[in-house]
PDB file of N, CA and C in Angstrom:
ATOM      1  N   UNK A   1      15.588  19.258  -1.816  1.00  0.00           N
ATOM      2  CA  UNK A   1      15.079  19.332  -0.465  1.00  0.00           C
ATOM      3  C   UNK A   1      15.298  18.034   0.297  1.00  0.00           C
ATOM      4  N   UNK A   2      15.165  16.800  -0.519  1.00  0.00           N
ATOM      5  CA  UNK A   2      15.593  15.420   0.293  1.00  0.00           C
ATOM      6  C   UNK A   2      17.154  14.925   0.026  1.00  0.00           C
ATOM      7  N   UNK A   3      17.934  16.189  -0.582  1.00  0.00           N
ATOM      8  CA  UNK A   3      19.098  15.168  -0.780  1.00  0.00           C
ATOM      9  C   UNK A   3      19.973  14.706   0.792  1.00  0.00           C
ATOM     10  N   UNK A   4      19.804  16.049   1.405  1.00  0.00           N
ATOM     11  CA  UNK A   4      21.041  15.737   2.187  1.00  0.00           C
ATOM     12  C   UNK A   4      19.950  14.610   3.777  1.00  0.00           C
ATOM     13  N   UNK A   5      19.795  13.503   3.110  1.00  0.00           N
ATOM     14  CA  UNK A   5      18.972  12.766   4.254  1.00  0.00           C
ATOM     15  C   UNK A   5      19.693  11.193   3.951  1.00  0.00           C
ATOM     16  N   UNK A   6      19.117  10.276   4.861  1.00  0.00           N
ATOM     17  CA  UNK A   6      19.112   9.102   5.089  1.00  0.00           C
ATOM     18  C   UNK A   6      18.364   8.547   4.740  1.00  0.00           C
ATOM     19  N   UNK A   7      17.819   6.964   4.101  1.00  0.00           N
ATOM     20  CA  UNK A   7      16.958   6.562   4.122  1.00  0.00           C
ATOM     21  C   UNK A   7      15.960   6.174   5.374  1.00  0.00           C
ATOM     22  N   UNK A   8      16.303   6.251   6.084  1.00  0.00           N
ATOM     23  CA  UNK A   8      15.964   5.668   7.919  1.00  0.00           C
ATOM     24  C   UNK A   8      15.133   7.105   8.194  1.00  0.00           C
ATOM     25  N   UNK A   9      15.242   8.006   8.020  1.00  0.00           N
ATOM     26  CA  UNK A   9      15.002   9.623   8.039  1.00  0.00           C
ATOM     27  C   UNK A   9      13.231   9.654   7.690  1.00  0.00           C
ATOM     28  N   UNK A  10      13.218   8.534   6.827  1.00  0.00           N
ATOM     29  CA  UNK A  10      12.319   8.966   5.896  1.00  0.00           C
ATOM     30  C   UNK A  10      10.600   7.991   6.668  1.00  0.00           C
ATOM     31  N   UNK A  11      11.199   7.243   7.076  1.00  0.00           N
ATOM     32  CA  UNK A  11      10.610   6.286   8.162  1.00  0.00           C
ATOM     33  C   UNK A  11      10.576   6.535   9.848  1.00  0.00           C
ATOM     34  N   UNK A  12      11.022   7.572   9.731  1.00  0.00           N
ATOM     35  CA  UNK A  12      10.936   8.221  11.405  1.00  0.00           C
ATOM     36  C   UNK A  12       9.916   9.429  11.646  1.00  0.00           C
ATOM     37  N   UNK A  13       9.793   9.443  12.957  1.00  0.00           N
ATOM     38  CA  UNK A  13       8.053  10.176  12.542  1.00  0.00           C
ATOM     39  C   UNK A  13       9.062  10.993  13.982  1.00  0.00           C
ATOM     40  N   UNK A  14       8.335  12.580  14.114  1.00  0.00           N
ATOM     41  CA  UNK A  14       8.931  13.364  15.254  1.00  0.00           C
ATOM     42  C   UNK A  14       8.251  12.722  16.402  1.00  0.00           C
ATOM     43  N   UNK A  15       7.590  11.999  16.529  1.00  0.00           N
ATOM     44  CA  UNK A  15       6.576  11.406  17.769  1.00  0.00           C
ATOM     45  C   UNK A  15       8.296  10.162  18.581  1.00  0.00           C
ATOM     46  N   UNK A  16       8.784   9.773  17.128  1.00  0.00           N
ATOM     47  CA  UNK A  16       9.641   8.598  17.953  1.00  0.00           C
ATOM     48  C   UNK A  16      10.492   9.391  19.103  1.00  0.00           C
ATOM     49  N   UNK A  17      10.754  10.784  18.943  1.00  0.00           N
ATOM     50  CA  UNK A  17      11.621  11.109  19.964  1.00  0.00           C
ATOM     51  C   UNK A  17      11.422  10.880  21.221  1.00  0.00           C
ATOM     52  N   UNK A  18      10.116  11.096  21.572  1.00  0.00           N
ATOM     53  CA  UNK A  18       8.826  11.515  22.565  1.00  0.00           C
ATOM     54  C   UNK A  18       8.687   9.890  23.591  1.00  0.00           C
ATOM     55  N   UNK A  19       9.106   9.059  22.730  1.00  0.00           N
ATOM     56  CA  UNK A  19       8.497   7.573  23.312  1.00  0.00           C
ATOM     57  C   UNK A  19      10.192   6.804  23.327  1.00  0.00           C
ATOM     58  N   UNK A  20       9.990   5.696  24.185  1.00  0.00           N
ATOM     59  CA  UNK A  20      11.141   4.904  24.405  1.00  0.00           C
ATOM     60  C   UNK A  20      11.578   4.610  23.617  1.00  0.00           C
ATOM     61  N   UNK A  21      12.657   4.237  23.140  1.00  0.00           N
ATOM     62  CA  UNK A  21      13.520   3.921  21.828  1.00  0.00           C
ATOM     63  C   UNK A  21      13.524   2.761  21.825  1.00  0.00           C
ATOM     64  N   UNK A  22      12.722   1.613  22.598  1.00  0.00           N
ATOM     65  CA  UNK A  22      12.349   0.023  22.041  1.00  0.00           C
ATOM     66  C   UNK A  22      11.461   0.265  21.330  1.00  0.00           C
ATOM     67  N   UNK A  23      10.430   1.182  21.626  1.00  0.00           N
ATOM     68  CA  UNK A  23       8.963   1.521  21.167  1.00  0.00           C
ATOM     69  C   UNK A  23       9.557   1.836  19.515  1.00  0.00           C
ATOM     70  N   UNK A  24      10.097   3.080  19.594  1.00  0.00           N
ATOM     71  CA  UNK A  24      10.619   4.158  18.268  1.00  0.00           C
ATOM     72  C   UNK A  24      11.200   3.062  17.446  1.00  0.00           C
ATOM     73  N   UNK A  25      12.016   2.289  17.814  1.00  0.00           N
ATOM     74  CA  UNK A  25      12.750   0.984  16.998  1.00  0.00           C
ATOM     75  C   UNK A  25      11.484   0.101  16.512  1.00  0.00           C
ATOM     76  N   UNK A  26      10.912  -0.814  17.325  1.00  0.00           N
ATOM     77  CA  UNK A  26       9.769  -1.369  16.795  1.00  0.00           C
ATOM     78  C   UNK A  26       8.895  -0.830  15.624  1.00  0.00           C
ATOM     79  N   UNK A  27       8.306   0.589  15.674  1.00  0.00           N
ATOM     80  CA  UNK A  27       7.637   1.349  15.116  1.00  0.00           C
ATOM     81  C   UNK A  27       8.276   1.282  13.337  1.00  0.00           C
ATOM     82  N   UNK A  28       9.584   1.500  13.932  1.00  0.00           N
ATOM     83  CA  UNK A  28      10.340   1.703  12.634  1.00  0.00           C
ATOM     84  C   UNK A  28      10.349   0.253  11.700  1.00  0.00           C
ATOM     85  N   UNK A  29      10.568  -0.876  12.273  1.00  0.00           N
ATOM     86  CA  UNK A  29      10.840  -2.029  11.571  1.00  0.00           C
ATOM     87  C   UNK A  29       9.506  -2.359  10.761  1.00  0.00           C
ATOM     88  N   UNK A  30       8.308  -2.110  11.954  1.00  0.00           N
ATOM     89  CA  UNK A  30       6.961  -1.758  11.252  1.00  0.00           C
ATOM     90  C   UNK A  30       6.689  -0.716  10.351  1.00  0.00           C
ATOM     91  N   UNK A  31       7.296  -0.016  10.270  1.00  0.00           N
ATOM     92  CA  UNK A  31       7.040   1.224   8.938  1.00  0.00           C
ATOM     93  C   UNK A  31       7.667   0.361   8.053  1.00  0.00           C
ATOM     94  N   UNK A  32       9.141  -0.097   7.784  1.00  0.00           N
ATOM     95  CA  UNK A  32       9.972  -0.561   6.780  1.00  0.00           C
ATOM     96  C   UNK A  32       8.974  -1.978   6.269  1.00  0.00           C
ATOM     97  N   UNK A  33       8.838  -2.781   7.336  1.00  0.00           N
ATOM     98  CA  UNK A  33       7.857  -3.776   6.426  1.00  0.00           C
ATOM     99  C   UNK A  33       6.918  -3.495   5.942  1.00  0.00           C
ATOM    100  N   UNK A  34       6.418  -2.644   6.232  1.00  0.00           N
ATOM    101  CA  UNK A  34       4.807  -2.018   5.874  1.00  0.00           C
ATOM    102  C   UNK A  34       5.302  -1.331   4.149  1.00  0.00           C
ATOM    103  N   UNK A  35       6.488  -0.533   4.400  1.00  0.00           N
ATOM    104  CA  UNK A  35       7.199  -0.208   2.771  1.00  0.00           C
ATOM    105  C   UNK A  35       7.785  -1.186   1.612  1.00  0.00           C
ATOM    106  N   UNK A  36       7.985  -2.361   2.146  1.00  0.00           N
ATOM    107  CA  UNK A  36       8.333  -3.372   1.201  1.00  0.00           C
ATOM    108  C   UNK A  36       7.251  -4.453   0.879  1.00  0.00           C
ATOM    109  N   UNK A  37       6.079  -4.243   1.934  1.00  0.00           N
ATOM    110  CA  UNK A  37       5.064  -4.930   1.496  1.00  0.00           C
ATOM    111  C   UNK A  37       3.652  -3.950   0.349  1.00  0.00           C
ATOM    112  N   UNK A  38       4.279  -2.985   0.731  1.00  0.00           N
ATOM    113  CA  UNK A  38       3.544  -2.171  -0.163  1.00  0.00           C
ATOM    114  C   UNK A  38       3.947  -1.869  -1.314  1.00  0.00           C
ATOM    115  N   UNK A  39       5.832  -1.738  -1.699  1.00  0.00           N
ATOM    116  CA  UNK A  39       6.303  -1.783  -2.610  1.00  0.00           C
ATOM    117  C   UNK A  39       6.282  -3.537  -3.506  1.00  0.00           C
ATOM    118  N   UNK A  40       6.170  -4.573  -2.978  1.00  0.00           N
ATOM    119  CA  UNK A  40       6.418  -5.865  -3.311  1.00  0.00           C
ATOM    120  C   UNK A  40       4.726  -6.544  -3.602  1.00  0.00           C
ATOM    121  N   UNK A  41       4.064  -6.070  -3.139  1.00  0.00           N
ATOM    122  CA  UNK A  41       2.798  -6.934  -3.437  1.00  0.00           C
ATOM    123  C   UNK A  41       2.216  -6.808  -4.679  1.00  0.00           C
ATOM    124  N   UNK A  42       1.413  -5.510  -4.815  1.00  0.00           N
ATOM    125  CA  UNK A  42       1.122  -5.501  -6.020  1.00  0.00           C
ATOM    126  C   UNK A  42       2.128  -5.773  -7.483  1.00  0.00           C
ATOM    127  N   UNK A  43       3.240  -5.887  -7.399  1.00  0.00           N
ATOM    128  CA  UNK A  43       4.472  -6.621  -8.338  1.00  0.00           C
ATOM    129  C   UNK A  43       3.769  -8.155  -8.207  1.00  0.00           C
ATOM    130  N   UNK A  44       3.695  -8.675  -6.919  1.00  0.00           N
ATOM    131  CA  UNK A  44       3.538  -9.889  -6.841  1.00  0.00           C
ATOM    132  C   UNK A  44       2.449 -10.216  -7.063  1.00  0.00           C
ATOM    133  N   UNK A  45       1.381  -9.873  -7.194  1.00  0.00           N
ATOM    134  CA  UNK A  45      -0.035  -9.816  -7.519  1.00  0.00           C
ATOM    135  C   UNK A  45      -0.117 -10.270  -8.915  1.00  0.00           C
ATOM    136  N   UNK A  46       0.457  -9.305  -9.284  1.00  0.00           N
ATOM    137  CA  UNK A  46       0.599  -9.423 -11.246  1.00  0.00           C
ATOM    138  C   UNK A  46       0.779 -10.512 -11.654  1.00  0.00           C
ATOM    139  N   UNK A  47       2.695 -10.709 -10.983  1.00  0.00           N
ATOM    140  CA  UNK A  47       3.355 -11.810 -11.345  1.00  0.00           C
ATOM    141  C   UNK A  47       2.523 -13.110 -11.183  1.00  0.00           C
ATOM    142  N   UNK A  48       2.256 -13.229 -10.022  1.00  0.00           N
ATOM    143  CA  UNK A  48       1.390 -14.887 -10.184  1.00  0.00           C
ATOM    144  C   UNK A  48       0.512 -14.559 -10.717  1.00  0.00           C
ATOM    145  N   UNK A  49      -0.705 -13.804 -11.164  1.00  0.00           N
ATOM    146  CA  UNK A  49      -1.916 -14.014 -11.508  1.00  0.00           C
ATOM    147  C   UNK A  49      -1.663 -14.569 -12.738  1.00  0.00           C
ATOM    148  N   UNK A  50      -1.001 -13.312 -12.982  1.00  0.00           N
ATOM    149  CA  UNK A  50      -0.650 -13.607 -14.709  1.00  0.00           C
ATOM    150  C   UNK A  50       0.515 -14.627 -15.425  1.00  0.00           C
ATOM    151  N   UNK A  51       1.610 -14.737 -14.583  1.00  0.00           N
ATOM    152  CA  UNK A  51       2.212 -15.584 -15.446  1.00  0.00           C
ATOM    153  C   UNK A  51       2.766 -16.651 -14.811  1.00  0.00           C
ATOM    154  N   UNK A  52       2.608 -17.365 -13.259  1.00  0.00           N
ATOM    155  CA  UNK A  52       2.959 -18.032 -12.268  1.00  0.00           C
ATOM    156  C   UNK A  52       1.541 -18.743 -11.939  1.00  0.00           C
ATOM    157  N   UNK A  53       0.822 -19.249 -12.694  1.00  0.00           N
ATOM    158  CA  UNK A  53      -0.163 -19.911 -12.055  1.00  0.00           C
ATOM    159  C   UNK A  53      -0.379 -21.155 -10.768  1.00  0.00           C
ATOM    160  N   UNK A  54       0.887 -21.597 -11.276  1.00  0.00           N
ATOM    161  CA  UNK A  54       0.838 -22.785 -10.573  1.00  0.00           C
ATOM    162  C   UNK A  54       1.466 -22.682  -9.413  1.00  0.00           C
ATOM    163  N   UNK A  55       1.938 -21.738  -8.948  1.00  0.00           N
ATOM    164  CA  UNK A  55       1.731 -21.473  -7.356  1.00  0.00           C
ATOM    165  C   UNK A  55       1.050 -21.154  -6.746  1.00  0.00           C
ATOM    166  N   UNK A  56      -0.166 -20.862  -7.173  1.00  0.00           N
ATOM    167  CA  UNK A  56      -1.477 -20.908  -6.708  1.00  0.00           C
ATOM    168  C   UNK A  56      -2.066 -22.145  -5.795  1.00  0.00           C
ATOM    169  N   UNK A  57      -2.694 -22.356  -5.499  1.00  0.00           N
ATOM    170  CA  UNK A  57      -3.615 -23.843  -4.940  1.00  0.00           C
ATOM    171  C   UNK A  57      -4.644 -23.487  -6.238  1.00  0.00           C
ATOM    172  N   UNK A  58      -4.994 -24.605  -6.737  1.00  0.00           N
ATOM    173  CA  UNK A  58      -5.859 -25.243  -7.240  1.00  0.00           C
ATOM    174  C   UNK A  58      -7.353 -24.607  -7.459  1.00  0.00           C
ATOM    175  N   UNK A  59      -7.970 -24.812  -6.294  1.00  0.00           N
ATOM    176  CA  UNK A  59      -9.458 -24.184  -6.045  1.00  0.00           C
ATOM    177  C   UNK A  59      -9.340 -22.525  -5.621  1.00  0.00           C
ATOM    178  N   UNK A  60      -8.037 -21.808  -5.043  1.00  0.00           N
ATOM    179  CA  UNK A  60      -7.854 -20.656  -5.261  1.00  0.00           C
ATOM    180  C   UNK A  60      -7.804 -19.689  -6.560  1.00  0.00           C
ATOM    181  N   UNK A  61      -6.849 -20.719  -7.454  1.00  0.00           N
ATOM    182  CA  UNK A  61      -6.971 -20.352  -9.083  1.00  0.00           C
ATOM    183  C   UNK A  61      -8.482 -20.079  -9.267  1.00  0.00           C
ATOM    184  N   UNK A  62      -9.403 -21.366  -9.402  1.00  0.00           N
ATOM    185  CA  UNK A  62     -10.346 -20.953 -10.065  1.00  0.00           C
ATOM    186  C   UNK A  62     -11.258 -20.098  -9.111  1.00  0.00           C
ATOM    187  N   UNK A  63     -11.193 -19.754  -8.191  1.00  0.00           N
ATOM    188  CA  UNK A  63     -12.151 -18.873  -7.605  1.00  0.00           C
ATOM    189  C   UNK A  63     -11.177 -17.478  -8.326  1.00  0.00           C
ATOM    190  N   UNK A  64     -10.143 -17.108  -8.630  1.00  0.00           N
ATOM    191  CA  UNK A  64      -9.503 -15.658  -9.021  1.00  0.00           C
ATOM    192  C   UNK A  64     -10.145 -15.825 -10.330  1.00  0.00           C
ATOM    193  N   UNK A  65     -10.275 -16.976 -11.185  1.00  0.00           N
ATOM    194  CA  UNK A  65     -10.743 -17.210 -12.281  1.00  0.00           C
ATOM    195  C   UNK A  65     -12.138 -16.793 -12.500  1.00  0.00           C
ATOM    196  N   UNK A  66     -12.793 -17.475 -11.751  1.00  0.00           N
ATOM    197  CA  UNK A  66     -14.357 -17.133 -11.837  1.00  0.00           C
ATOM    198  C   UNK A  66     -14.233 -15.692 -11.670  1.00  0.00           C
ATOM    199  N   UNK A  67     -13.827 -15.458 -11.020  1.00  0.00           N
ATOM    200  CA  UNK A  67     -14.046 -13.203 -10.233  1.00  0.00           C
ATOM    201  C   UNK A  67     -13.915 -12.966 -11.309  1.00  0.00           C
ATOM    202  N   UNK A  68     -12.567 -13.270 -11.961  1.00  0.00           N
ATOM    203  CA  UNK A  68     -12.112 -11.940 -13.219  1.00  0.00           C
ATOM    204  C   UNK A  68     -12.312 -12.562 -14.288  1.00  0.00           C
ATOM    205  N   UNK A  69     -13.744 -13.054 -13.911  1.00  0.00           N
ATOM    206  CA  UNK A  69     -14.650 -13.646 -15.587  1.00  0.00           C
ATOM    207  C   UNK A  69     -15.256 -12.570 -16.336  1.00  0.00           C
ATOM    208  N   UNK A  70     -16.060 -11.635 -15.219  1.00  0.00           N
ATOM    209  CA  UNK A  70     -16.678 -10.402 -15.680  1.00  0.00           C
ATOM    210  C   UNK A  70     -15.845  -9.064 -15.688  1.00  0.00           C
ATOM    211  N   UNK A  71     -14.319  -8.922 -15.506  1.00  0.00           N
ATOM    212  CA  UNK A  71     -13.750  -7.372 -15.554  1.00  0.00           C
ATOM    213  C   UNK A  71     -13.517  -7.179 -16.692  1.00  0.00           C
ATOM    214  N   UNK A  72     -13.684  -6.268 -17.863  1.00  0.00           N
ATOM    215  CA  UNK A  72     -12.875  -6.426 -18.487  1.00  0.00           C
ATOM    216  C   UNK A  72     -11.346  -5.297 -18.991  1.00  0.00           C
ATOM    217  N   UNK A  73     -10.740  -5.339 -17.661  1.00  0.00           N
ATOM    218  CA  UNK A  73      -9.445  -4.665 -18.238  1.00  0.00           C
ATOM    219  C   UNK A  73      -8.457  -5.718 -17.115  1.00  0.00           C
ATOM    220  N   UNK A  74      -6.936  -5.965 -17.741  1.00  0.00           N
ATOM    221  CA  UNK A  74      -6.371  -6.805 -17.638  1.00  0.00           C
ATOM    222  C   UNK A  74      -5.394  -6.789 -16.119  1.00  0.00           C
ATOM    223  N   UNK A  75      -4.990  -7.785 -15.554  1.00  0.00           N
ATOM    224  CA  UNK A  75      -4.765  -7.360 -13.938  1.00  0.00           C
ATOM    225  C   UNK A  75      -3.838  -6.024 -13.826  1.00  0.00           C
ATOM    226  N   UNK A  76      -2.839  -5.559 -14.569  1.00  0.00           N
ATOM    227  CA  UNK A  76      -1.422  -4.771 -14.792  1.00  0.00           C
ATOM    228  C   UNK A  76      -2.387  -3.695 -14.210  1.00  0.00           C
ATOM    229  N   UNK A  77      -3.431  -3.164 -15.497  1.00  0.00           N
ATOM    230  CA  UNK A  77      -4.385  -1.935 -15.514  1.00  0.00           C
ATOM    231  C   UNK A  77      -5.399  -1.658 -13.948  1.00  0.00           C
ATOM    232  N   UNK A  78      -5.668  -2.781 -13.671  1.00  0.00           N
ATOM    233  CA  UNK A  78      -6.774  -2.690 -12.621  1.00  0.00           C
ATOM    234  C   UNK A  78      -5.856  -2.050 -11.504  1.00  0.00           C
ATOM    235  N   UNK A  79      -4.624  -2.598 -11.302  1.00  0.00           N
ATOM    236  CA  UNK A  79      -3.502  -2.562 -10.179  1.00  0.00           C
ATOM    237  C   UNK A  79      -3.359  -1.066 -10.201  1.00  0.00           C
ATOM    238  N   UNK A  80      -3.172  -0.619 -11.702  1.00  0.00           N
ATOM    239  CA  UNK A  80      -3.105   0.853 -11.941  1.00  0.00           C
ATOM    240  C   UNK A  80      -3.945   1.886 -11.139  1.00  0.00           C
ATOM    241  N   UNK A  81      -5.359   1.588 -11.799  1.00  0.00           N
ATOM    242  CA  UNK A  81      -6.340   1.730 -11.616  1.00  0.00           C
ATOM    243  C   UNK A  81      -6.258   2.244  -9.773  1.00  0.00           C
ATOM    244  N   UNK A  82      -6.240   1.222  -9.477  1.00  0.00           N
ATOM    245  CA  UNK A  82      -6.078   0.566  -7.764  1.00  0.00           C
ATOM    246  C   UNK A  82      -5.442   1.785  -6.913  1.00  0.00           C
ATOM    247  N   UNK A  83      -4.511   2.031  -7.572  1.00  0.00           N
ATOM    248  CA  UNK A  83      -3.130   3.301  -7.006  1.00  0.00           C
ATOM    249  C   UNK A  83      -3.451   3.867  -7.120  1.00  0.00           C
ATOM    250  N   UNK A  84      -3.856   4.787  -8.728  1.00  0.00           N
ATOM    251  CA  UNK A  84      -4.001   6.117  -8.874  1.00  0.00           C
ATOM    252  C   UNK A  84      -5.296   6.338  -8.053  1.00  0.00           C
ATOM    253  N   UNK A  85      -6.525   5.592  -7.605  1.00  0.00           N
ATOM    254  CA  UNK A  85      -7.932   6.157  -6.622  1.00  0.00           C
ATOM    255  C   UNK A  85      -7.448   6.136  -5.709  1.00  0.00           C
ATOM    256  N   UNK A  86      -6.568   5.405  -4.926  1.00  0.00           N
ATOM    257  CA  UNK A  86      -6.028   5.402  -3.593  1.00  0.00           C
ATOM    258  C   UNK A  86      -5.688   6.860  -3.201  1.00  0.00           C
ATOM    259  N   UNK A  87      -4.614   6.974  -4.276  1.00  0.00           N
ATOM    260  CA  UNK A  87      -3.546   7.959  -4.213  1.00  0.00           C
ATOM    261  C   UNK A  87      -4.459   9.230  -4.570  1.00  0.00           C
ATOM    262  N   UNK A  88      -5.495   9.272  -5.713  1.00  0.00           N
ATOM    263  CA  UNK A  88      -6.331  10.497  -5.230  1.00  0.00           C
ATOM    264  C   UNK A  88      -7.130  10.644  -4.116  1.00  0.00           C
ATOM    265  N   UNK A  89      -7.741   9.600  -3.523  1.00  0.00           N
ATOM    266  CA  UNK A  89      -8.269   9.561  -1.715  1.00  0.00           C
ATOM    267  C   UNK A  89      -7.829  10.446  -1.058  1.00  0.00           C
ATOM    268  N   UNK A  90      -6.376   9.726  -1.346  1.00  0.00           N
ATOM    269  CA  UNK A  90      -5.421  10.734   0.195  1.00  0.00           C
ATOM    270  C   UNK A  90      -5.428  11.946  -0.133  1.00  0.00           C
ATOM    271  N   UNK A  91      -4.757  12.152  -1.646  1.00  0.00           N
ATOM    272  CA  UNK A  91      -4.878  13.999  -1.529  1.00  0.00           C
ATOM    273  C   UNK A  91      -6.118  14.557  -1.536  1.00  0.00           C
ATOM    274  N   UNK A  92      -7.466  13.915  -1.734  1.00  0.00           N
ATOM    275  CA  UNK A  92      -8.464  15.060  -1.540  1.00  0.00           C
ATOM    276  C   UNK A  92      -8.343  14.778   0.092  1.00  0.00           C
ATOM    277  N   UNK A  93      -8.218  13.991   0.540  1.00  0.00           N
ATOM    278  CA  UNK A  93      -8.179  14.259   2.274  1.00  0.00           C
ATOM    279  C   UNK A  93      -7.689  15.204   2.762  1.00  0.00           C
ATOM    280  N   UNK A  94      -6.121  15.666   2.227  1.00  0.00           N
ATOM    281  CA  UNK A  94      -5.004  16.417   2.344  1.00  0.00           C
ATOM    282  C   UNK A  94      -5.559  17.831   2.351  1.00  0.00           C
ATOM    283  N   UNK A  95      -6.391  18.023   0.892  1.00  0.00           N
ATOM    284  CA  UNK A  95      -7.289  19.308   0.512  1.00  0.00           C
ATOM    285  C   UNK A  95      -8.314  19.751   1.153  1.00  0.00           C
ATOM    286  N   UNK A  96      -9.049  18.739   1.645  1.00  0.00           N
ATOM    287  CA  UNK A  96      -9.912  19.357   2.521  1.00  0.00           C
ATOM    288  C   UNK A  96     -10.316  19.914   4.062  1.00  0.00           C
ATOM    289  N   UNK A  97     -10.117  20.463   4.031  1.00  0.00           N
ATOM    290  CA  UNK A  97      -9.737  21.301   5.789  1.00  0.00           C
ATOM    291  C   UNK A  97     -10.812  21.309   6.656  1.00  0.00           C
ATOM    292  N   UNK A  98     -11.910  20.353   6.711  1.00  0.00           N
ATOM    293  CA  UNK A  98     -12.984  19.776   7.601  1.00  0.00           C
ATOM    294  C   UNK A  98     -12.976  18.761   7.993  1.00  0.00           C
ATOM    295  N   UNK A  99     -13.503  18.582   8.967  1.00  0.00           N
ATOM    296  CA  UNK A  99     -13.321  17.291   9.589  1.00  0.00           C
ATOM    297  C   UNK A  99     -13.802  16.251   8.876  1.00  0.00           C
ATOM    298  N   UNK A 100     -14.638  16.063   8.019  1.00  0.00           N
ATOM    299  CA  UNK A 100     -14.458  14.969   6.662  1.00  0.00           C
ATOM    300  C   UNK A 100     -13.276  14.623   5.787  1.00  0.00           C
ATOM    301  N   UNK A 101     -12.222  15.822   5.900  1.00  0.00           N
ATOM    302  CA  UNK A 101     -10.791  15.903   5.239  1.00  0.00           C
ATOM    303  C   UNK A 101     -10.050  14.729   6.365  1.00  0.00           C
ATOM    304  N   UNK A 102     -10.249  15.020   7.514  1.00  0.00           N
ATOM    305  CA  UNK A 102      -9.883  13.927   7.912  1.00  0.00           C
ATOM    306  C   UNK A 102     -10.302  12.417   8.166  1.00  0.00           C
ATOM    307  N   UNK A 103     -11.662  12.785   8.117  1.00  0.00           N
ATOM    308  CA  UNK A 103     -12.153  10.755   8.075  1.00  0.00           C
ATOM    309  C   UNK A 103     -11.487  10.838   6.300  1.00  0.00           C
ATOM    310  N   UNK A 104     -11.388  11.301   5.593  1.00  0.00           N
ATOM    311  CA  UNK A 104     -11.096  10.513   4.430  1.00  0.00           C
ATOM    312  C   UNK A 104      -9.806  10.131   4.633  1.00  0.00           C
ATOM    313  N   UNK A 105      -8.675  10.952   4.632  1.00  0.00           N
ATOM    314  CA  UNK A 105      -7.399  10.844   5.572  1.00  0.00           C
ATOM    315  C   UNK A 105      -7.115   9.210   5.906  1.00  0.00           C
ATOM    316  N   UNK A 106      -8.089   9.683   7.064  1.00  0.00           N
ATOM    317  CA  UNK A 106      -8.321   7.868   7.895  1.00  0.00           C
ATOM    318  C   UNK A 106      -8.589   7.164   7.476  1.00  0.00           C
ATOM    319  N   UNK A 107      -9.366   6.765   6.400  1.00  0.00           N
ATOM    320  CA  UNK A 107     -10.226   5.613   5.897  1.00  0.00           C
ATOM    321  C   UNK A 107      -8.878   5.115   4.534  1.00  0.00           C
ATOM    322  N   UNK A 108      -8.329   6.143   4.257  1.00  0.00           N
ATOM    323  CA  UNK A 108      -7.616   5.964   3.037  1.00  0.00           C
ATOM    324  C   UNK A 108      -6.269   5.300   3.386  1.00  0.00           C
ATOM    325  N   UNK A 109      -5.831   5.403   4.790  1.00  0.00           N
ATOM    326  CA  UNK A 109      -4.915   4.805   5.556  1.00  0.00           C
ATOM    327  C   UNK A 109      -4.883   3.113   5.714  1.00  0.00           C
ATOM    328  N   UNK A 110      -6.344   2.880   6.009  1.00  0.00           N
ATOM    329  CA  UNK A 110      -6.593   1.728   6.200  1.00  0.00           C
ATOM    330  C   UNK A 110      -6.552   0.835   4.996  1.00  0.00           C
TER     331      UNK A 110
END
């Protein structure tokens, strides 16, 4: 069903037609960063916590230090953790066909 597409396709919403194409362009560069910061962070999260310390600042370390004095499952898992509730958020939003289906929707966006 997605073969015969573009990647650009996939980041365009039917609304861009509707609005000026500085607007629709902007929108888009903002979707794409919004996809590589969402694809790149939590990678990067890991990476320094766990094995890049010293690009940290100093008193930032130990405040991440002190926090994850009391968790006990390891950053990789929590990150896990992190996605898969997200990612069930949205689909019970998806599932539910009341207007609470949509504040969850919304809230899960943010």
């Amino acid at each position: 069903m997605v073969a015969p597409a573009v990647f650009i396709d996939f980041l365009s919403s039917a609304e861009d037609r509707n609005i000026k194409y500085q607007f629709s362009d902007l929108l888009k560069c903002i979707r794409l960063i919004a996809l590589f910061l969402t694809l790149l962070l939590p990678g990067l999260y890991v990476a320094v916590t766990t094995f890049h310390q010293e690009l940290l600042p100093t008193e930032f370390l130990f405040a991440i230090i002190a926090s994850r004095s009391n968790v006990p499952f390891p950053v990789i898992f929590e990150i896990l953790i992190m996605e898969i509730s997200l990612e069930l958020i949205r689909e019970s939003g998806v599932r539910v066909p009341t207007p609470l289906g949509q504040t969850i929707r919304n809230c899960s966006e943010l």
